[in-house]
PDB file of N, CA and C in Angstrom:
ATOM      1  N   UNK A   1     -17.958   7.632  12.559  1.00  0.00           N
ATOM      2  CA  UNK A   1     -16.724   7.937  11.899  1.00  0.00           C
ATOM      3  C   UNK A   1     -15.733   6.802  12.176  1.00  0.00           C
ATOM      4  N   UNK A   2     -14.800   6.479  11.042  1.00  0.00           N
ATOM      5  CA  UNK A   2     -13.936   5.863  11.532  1.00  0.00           C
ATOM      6  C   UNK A   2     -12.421   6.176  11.452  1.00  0.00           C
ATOM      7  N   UNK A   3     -11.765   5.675  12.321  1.00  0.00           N
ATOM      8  CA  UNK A   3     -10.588   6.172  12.183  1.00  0.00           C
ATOM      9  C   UNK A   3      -9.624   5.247  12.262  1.00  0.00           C
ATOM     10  N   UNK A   4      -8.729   5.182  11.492  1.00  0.00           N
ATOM     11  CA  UNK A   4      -6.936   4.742  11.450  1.00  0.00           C
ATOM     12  C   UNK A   4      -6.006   5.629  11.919  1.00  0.00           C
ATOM     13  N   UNK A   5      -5.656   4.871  13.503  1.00  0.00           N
ATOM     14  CA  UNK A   5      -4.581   5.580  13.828  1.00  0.00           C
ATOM     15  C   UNK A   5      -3.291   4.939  13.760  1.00  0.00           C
ATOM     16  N   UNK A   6      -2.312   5.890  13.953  1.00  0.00           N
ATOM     17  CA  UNK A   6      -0.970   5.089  13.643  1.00  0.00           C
ATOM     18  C   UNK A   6      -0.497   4.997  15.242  1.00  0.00           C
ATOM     19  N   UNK A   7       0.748   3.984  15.162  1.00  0.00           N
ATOM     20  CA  UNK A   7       1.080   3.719  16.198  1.00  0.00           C
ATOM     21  C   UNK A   7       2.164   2.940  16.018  1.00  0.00           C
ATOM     22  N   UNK A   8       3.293   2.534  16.865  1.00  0.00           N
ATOM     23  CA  UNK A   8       4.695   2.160  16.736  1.00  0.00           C
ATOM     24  C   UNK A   8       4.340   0.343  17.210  1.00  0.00           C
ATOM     25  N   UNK A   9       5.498  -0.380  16.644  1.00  0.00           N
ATOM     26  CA  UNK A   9       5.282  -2.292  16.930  1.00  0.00           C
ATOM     27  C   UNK A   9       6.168  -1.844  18.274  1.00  0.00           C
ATOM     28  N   UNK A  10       5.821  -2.104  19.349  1.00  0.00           N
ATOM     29  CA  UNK A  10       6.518  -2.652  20.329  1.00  0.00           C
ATOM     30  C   UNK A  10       7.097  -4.022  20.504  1.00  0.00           C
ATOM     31  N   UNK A  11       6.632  -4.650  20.159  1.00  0.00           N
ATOM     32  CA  UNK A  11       6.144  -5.918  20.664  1.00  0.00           C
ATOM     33  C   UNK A  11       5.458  -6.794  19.823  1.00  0.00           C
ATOM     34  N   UNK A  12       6.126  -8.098  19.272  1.00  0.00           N
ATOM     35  CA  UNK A  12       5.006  -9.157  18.491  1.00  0.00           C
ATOM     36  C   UNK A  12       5.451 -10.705  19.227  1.00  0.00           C
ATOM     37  N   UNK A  13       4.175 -10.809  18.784  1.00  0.00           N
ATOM     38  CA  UNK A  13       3.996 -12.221  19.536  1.00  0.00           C
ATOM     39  C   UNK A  13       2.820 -13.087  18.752  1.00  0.00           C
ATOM     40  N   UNK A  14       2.770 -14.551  18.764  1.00  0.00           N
ATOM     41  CA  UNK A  14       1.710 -15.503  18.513  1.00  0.00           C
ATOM     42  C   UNK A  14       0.549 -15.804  19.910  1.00  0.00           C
ATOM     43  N   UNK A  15      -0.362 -15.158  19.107  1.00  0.00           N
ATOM     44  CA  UNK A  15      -1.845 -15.590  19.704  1.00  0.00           C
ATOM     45  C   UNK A  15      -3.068 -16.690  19.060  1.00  0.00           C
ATOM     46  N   UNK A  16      -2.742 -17.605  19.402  1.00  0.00           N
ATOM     47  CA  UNK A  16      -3.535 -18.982  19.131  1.00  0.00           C
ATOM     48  C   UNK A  16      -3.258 -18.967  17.375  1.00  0.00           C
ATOM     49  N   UNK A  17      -2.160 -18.881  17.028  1.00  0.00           N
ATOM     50  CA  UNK A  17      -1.955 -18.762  15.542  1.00  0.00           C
ATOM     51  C   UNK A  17      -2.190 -17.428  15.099  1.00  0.00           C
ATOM     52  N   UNK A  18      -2.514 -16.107  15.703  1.00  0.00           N
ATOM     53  CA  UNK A  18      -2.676 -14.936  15.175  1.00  0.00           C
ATOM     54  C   UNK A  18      -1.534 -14.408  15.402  1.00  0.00           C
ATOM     55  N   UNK A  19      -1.117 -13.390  14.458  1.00  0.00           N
ATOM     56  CA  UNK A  19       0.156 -12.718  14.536  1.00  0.00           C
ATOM     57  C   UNK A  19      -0.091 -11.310  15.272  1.00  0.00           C
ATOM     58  N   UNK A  20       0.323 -10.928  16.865  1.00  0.00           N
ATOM     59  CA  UNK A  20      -0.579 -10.181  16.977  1.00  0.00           C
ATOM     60  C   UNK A  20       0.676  -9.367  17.609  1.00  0.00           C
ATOM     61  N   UNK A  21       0.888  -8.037  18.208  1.00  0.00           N
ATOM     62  CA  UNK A  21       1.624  -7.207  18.713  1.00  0.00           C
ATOM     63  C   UNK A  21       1.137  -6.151  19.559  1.00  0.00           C
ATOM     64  N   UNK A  22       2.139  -5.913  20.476  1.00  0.00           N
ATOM     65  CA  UNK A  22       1.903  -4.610  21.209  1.00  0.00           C
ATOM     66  C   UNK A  22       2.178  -3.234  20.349  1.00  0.00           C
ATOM     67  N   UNK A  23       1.114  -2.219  20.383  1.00  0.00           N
ATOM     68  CA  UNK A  23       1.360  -1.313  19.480  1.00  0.00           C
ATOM     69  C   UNK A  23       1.181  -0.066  20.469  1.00  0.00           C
ATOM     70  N   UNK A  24       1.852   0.703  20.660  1.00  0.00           N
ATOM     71  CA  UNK A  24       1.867   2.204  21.071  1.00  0.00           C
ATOM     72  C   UNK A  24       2.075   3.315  20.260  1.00  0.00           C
ATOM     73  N   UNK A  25       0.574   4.059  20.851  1.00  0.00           N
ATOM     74  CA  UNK A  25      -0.110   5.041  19.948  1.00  0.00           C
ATOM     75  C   UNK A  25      -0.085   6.380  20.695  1.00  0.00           C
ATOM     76  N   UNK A  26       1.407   6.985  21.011  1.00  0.00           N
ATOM     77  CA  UNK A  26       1.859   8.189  21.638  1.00  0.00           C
ATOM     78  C   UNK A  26       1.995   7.845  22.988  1.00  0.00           C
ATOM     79  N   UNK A  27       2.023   6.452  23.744  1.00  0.00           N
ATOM     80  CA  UNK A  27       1.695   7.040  24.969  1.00  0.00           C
ATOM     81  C   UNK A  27       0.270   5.430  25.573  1.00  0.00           C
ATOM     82  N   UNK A  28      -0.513   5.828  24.581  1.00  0.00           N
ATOM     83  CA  UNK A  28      -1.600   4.201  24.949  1.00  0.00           C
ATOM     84  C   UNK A  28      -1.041   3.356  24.137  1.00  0.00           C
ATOM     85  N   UNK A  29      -1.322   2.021  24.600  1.00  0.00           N
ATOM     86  CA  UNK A  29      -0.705   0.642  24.546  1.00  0.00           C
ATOM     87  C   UNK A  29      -2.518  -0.169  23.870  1.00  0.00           C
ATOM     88  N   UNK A  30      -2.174  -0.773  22.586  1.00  0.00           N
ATOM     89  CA  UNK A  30      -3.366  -1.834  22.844  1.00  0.00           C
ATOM     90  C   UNK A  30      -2.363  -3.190  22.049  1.00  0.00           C
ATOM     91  N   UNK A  31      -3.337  -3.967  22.153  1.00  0.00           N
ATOM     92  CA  UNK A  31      -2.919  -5.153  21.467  1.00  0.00           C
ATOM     93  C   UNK A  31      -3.330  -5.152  19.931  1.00  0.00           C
ATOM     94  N   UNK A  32      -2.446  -5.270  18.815  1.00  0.00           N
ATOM     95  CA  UNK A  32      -3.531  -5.757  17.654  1.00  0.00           C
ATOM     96  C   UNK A  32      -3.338  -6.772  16.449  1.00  0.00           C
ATOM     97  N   UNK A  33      -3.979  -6.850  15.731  1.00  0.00           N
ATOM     98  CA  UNK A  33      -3.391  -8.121  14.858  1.00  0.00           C
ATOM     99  C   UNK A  33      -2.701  -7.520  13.962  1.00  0.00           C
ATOM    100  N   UNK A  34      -1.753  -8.326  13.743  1.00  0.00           N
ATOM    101  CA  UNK A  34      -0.464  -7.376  12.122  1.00  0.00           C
ATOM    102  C   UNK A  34      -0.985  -8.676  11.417  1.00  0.00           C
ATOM    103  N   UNK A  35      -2.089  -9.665  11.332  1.00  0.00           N
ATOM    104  CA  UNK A  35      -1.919 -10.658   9.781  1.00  0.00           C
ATOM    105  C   UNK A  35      -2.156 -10.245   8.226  1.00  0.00           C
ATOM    106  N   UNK A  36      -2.539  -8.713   8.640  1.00  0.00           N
ATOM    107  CA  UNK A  36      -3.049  -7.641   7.314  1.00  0.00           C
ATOM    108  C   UNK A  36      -1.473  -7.185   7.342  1.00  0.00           C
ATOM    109  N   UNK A  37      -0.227  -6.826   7.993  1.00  0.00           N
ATOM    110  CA  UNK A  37       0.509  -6.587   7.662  1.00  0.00           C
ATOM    111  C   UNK A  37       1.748  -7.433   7.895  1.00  0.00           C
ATOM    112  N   UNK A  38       2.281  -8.165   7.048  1.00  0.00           N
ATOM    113  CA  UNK A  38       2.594  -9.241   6.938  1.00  0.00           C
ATOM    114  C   UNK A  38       4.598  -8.655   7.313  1.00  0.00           C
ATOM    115  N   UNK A  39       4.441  -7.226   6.698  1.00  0.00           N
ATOM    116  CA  UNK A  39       5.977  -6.590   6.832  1.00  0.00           C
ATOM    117  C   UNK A  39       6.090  -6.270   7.916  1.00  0.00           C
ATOM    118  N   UNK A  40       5.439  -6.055   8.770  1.00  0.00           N
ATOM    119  CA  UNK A  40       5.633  -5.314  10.019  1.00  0.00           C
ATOM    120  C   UNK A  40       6.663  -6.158  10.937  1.00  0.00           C
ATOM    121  N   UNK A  41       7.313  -4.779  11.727  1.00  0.00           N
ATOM    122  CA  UNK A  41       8.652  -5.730  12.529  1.00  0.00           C
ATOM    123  C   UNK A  41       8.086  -4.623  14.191  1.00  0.00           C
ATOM    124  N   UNK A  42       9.111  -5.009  15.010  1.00  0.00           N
ATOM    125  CA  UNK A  42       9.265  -4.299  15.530  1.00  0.00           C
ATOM    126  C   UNK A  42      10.091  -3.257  15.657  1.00  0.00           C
ATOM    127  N   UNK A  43       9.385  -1.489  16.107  1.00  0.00           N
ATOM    128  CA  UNK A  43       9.926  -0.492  15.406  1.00  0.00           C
ATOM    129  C   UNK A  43       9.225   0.039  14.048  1.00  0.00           C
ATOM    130  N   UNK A  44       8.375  -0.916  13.589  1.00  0.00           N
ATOM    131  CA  UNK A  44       7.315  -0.570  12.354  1.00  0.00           C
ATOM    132  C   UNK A  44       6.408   0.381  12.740  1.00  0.00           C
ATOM    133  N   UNK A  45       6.219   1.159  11.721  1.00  0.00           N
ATOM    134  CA  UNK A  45       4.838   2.236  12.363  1.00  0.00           C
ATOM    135  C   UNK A  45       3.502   1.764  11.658  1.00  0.00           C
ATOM    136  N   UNK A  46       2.315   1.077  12.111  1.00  0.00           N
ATOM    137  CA  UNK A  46       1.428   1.207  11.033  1.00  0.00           C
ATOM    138  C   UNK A  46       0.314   1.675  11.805  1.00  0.00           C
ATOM    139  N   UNK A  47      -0.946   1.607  10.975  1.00  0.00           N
ATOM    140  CA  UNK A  47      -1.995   2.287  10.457  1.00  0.00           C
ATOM    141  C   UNK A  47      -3.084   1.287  11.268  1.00  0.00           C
ATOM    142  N   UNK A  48      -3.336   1.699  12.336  1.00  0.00           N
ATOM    143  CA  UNK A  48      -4.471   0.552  12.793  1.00  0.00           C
ATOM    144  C   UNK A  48      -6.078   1.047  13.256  1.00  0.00           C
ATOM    145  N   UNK A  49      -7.368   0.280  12.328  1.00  0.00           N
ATOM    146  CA  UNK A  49      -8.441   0.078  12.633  1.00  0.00           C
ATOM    147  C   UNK A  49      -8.689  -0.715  13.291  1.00  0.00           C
ATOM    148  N   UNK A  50     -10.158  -0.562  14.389  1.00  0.00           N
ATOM    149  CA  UNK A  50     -10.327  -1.702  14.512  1.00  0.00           C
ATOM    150  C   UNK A  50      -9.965  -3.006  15.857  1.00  0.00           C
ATOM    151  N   UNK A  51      -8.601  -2.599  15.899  1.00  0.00           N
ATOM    152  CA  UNK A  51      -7.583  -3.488  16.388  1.00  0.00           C
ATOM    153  C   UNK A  51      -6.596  -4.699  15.186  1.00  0.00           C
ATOM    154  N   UNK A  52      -6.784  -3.973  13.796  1.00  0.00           N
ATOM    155  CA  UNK A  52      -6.225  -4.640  12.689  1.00  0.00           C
ATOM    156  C   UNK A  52      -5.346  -3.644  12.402  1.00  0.00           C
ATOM    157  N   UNK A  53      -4.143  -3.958  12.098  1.00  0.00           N
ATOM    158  CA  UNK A  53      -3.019  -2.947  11.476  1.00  0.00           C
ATOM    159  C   UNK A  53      -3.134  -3.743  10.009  1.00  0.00           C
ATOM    160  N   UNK A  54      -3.837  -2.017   9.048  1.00  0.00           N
ATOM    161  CA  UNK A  54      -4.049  -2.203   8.145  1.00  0.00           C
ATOM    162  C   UNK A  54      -2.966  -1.794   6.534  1.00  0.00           C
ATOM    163  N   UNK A  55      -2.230  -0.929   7.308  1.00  0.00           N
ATOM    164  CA  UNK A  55      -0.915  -0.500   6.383  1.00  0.00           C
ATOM    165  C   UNK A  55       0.118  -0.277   7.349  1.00  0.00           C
ATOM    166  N   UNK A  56       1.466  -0.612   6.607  1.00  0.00           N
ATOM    167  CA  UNK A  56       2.424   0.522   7.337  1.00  0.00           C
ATOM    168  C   UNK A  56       2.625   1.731   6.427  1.00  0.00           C
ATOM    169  N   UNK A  57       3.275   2.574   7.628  1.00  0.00           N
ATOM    170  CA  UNK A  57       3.242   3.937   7.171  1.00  0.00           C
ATOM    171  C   UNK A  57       5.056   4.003   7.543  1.00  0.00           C
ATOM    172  N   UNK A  58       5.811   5.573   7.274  1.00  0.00           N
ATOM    173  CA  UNK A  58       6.852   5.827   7.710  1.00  0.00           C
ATOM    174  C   UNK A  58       6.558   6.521   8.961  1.00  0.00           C
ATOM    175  N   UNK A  59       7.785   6.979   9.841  1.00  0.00           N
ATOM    176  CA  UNK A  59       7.659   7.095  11.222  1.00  0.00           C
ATOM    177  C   UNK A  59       7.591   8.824  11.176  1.00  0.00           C
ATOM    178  N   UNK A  60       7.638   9.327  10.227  1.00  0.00           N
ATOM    179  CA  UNK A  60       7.623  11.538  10.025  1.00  0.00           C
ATOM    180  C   UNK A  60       6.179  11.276   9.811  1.00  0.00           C
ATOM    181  N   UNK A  61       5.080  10.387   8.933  1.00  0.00           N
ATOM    182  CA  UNK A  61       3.844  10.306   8.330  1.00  0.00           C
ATOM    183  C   UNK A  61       2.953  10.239  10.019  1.00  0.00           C
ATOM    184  N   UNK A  62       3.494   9.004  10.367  1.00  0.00           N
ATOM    185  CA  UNK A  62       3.172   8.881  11.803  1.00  0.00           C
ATOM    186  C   UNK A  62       3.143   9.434  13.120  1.00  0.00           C
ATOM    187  N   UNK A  63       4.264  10.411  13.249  1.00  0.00           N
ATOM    188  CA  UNK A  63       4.313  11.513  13.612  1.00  0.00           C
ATOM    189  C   UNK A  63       3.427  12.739  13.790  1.00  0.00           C
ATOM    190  N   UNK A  64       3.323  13.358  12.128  1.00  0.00           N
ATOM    191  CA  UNK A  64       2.301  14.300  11.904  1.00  0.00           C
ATOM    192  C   UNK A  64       0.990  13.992  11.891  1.00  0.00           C
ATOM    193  N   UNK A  65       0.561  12.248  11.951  1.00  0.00           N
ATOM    194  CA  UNK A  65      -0.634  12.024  11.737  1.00  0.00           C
ATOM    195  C   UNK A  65      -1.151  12.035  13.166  1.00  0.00           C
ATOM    196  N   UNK A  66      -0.320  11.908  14.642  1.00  0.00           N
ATOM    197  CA  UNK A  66      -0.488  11.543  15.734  1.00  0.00           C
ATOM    198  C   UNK A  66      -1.275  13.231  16.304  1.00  0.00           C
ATOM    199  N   UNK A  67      -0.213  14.261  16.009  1.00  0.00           N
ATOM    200  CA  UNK A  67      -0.554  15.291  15.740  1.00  0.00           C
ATOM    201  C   UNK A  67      -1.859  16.308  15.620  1.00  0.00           C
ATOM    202  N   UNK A  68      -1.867  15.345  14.583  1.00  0.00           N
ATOM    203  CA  UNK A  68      -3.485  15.975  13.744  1.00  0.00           C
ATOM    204  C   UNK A  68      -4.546  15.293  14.713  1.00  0.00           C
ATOM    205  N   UNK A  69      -4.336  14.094  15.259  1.00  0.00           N
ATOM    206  CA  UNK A  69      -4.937  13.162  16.091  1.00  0.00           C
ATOM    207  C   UNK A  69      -5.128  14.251  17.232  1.00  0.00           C
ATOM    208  N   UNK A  70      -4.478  14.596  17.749  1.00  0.00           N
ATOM    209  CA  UNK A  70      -4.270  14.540  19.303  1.00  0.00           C
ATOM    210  C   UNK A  70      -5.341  16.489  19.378  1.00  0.00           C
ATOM    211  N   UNK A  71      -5.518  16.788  18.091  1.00  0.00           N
ATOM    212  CA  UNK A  71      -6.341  18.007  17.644  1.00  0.00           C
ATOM    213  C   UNK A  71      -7.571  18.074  17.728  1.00  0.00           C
ATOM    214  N   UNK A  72      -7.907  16.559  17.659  1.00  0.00           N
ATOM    215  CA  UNK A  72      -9.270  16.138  17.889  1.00  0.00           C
ATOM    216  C   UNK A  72      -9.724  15.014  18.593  1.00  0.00           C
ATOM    217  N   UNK A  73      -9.349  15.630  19.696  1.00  0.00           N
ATOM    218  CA  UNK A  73      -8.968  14.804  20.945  1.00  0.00           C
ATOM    219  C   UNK A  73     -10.701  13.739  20.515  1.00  0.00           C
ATOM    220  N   UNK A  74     -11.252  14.466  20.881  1.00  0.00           N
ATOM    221  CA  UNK A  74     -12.799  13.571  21.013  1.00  0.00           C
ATOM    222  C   UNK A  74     -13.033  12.360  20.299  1.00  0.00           C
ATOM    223  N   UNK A  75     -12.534  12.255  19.331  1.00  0.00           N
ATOM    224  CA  UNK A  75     -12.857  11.404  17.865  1.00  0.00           C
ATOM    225  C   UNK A  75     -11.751  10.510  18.312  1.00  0.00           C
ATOM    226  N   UNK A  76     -10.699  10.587  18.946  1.00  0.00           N
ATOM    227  CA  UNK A  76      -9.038   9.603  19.305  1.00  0.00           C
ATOM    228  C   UNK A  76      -9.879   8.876  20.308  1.00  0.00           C
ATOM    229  N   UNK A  77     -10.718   9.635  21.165  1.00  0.00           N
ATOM    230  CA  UNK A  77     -10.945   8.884  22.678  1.00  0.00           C
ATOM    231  C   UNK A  77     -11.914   7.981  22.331  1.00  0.00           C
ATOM    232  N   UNK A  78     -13.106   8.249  21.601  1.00  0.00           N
ATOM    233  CA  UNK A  78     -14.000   7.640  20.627  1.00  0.00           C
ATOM    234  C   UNK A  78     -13.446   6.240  20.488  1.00  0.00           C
ATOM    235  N   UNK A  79     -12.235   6.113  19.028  1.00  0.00           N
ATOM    236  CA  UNK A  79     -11.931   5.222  19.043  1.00  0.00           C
ATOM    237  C   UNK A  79     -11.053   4.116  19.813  1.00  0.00           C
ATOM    238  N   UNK A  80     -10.245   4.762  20.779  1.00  0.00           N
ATOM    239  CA  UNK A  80      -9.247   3.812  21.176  1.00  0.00           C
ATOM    240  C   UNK A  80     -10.054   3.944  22.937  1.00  0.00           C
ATOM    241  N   UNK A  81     -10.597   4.649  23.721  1.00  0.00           N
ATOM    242  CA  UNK A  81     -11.483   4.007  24.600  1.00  0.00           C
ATOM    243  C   UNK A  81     -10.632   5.222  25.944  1.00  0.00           C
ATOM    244  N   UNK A  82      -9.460   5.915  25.684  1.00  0.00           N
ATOM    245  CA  UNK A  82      -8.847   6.829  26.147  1.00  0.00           C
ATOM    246  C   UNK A  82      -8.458   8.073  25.361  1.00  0.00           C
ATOM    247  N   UNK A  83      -8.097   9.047  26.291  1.00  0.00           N
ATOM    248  CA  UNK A  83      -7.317  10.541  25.437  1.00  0.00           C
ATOM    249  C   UNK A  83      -5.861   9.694  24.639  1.00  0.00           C
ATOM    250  N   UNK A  84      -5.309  10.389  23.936  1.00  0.00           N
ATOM    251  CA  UNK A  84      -3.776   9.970  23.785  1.00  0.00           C
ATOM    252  C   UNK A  84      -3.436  11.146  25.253  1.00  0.00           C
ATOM    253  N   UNK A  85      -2.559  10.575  25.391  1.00  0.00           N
ATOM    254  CA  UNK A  85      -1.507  11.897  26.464  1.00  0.00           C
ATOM    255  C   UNK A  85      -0.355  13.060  25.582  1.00  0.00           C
TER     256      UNK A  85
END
């Protein structure tokens, strides 16, 4: 299965020419690339596979999607390598 979870820009920064950011996803922290999302700021909510933020979303979408996430705990831990808290 795969999954897109959402998660808030903390944090952007340049990695060897990649546009890459700290993203927090309720609580876990990963690193990922925003060069698929070219709008993203910090304070942006988007949509990340992978370790690629593949859309942004709004921050109520992101919210309820964290939600629905955190329902199926197993499939969150799956992908991101922890529970959310």
């Amino acid at each position: 299965m795969c999954l897109g979870i959402p998660g808030r820009v903390l944090e952007i920064h340049d990695d060897a020419g990649l546009r890459m950011a700290t993203v927090d996803f309720g609580g876990v922290r990963r690193e990922v690339c925003l060069d698929c999302t070219p709008g993203a700021r910090v304070g942006s909510y988007v949509i990340v596979h992978v370790g690629f933020a593949i859309t942004e979303i709004d921050e109520t979408e992101a919210r309820r999607t964290l939600q629905v996430l955190r329902a199926m705990a197993d499939a969150v831990e799956g992908e991101l390598g922890e529970p959310l808290p």
